[in-house]
Protein backbone atom coordinates (compact mmCIF):
# COMPACT_ATOMS: atom_id res chain seq x y z
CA UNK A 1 73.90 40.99 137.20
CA UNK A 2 74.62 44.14 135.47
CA UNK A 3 77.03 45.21 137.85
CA UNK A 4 78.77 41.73 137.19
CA UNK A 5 78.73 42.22 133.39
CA UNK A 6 80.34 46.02 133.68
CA UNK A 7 83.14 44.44 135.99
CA UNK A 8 83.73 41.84 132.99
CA UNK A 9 83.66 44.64 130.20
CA UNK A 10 86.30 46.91 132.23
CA UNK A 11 88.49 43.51 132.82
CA UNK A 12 88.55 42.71 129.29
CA UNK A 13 89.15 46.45 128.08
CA UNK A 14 91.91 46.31 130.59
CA UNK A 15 93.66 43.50 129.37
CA UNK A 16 93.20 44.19 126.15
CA UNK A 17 95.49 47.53 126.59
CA UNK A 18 97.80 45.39 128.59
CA UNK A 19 98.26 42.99 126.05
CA UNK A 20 98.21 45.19 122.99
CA UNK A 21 99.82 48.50 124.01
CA UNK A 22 99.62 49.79 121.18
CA UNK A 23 95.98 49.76 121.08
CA UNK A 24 95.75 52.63 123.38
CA UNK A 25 99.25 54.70 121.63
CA UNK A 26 97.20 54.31 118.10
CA UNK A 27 94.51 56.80 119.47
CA UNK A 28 96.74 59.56 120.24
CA UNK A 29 98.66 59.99 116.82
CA UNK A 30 94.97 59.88 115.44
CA UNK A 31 93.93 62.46 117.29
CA UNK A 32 97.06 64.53 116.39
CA UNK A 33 96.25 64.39 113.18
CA UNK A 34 92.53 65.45 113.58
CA UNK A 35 93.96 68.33 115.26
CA UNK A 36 96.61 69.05 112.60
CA UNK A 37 93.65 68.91 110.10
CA UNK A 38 91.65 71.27 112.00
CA UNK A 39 94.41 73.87 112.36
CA UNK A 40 95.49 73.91 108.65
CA UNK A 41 91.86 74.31 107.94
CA UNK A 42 92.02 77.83 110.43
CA UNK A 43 94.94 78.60 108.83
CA UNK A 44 93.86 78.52 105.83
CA UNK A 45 90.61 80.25 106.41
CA UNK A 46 92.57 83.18 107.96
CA UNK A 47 94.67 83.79 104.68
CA UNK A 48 95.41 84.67 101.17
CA UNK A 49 96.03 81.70 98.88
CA UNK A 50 98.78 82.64 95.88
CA UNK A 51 96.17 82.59 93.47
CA UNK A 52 93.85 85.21 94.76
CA UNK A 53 97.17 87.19 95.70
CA UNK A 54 98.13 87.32 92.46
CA UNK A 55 95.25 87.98 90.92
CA UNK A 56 94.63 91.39 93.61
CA UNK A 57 98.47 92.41 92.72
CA UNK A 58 97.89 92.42 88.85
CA UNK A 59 94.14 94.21 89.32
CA UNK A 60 96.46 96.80 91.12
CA UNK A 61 99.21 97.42 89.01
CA UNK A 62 96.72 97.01 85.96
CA UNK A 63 98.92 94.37 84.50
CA UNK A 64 100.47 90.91 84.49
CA UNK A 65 104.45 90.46 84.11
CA UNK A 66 106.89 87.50 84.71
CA UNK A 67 108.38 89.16 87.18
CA UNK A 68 105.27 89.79 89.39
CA UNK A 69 104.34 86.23 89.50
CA UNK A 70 107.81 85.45 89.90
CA UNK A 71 107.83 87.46 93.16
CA UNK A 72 104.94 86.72 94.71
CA UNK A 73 105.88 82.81 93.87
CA UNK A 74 109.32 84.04 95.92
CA UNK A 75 106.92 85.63 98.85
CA UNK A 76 104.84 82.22 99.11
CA UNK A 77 108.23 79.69 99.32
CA UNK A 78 109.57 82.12 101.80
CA UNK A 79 106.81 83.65 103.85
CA UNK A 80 104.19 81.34 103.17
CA UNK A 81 99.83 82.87 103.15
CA UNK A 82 99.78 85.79 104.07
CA UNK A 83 97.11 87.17 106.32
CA UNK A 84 96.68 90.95 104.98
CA UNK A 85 98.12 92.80 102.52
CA UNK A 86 98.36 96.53 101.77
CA UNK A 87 97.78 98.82 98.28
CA UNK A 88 99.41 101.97 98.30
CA UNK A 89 101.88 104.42 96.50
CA UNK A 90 104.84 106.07 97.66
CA UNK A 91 107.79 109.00 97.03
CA UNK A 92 111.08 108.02 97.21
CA UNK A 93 114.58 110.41 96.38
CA UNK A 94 117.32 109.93 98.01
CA UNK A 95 121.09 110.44 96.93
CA UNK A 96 123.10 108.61 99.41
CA UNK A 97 120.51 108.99 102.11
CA UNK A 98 116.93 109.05 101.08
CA UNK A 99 113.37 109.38 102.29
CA UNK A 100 110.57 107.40 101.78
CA UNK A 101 107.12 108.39 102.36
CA UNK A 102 103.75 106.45 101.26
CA UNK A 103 100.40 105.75 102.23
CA UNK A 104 97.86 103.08 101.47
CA UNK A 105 94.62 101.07 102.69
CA UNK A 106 95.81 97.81 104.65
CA UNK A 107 93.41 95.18 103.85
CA UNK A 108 92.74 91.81 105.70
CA UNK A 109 91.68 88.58 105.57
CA UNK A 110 89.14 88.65 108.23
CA UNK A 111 87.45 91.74 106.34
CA UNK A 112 88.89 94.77 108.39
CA UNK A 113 90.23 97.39 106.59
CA UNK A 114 92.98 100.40 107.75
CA UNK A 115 94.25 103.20 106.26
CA UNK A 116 97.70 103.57 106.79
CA UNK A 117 100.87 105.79 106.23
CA UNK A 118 104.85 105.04 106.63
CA UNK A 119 108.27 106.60 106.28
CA UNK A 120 111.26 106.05 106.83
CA UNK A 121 115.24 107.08 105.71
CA UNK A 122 116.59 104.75 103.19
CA UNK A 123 120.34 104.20 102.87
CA UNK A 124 121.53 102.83 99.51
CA UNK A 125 121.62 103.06 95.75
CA UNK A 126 118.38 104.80 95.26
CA UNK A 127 118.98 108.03 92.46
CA UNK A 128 116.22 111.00 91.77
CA UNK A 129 112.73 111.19 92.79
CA UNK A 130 109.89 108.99 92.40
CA UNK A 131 106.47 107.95 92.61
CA UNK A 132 105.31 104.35 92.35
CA UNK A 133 102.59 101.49 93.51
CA UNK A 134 103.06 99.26 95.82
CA UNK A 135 101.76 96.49 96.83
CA UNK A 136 102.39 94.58 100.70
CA UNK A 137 101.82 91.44 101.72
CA UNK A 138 101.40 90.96 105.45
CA UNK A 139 102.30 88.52 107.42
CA UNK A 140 101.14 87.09 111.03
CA UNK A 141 99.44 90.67 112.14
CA UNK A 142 97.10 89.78 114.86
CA UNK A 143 95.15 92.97 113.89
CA UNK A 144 95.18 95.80 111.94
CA UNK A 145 96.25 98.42 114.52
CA UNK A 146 99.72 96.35 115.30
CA UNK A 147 101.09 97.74 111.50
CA UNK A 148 101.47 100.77 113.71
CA UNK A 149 105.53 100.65 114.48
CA UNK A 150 108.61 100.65 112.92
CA UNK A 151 109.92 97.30 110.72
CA UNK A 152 113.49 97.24 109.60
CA UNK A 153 114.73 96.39 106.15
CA UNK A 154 116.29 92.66 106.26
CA UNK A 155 119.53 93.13 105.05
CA UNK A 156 120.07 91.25 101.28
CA UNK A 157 116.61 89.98 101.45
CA UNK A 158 116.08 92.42 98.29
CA UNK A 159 115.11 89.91 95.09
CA UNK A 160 114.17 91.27 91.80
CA UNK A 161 113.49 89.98 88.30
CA UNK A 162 112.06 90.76 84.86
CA UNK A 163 111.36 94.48 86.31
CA UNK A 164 109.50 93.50 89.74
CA UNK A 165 111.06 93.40 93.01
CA UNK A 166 110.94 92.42 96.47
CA UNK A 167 112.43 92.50 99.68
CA UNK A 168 111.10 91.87 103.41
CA UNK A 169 110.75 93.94 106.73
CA UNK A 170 110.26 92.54 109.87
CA UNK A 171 109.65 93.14 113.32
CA UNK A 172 109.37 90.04 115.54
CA UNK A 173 107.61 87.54 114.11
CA UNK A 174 105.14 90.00 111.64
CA UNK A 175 106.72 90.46 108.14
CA UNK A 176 106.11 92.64 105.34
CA UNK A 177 106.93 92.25 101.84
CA UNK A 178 106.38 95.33 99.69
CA UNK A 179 106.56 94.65 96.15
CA UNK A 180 107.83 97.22 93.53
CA UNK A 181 107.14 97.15 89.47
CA UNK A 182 109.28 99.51 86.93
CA UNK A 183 110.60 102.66 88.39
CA UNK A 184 109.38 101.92 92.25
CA UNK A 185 112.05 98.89 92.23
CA UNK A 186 114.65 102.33 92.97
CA UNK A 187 112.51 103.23 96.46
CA UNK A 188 112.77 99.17 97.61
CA UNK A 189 116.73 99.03 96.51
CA UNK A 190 118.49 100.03 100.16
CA UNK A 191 118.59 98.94 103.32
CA UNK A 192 116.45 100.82 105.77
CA UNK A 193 113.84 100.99 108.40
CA UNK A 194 109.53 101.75 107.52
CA UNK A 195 107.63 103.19 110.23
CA UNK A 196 103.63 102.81 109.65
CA UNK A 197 101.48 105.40 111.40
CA UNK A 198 97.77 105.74 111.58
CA UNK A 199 97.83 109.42 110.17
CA UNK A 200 100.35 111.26 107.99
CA UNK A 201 103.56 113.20 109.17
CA UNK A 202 106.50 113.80 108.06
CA UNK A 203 108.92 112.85 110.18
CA UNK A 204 110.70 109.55 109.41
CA UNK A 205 111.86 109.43 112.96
């Protein structure tokens, strides 16, 4: 009897499909989107939202401009959350052909912390020495220790307004964005490469 009754069920199920197709095509964009749901949710878990970004940035710089917001407002519509980001200070002279060096603790979203260093020869517009904060946000590291290579500049991807600037570096799909108040926008004006080490030297090489 029961056997009879399963038969019927699976019959009926069956020819339900059959005769409404879309029945069974209905379930997979649902799950899609359950999945979709679930991965924004990671996503977002795993990263900075613009509020707390900017909020970190103006603690670090010890004040709020314009301009910063205006930046990291540029970083979000380009880059989108990042997933680290990195405080620091750095030297910068060049005439003609400059050197950069820096150093800084890279901080991310999981809770892991690095310290870091980078160089690197810059080829531009900068004039004169100088010494300024910066501030890095990090994109799609998969851990701390991959900061550890060299990113080149991306050419005319250098934005600045109301005395804060920005441009990106990037070396396959990780990007970083160091951003510049005041006097440091000079060091982030030319086109260059940044090599990050896990201890200082001073070879930009």
């Amino acid at each position: 009897m029961i056997a009879t009754i399963a038969r019927t069920l699976l019959c009926f199920t069956a020819a339900l499909v059959i005769a409404h197709p879309s029945f069974a095509a209905e379930q997979k964009p649902a799950q899609k989107q359950e999945a979709q749901k679930d991965s924004q949710k990671k996503s977002e878990a795993d990263t900075y939202d613009q509020d707390s970004v900017l909020k970190e940035a103006e603690a670090f710089f010890g004040r709020s401009t314009e301009g910063l917001a205006k930046v990291i407002e540029k970083a979000f519509k380009d880059q989108g959350r990042p997933n680290g980001y990195v405080k620091g200070e750095e030297a910068a002279g060049a005439v003609t052909v400059g050197l950069r060096y820096g150093n800084g603790t890279l901080v991310m979203k999981d809770g892991s912390t690095r310290r870091v260093w980078w160089q690197g020869p810059s080829i531009g517009f900068d004039f004169g020495g100088n010494v300024a904060k910066v501030f890095v946000l990090v994109y799609h590291l998969p851990r701390a220790s991959a900061i550890f290579q060299r990113f080149p500049g991306v050419d005319g991807s250098l934005y600045w307004i109301a005395g804060a600037g920005i441009n990106y570096q990037q070396r396959n799909n990780v990007v970083l964005a160091p951003i510049r108040l005041g006097v440091g926008l000079r060091a982030g004006a030319s086109v260059g490469y940044m090599k990050y080490t896990p201890t200082k030297t001073y070879n930009p090489f």
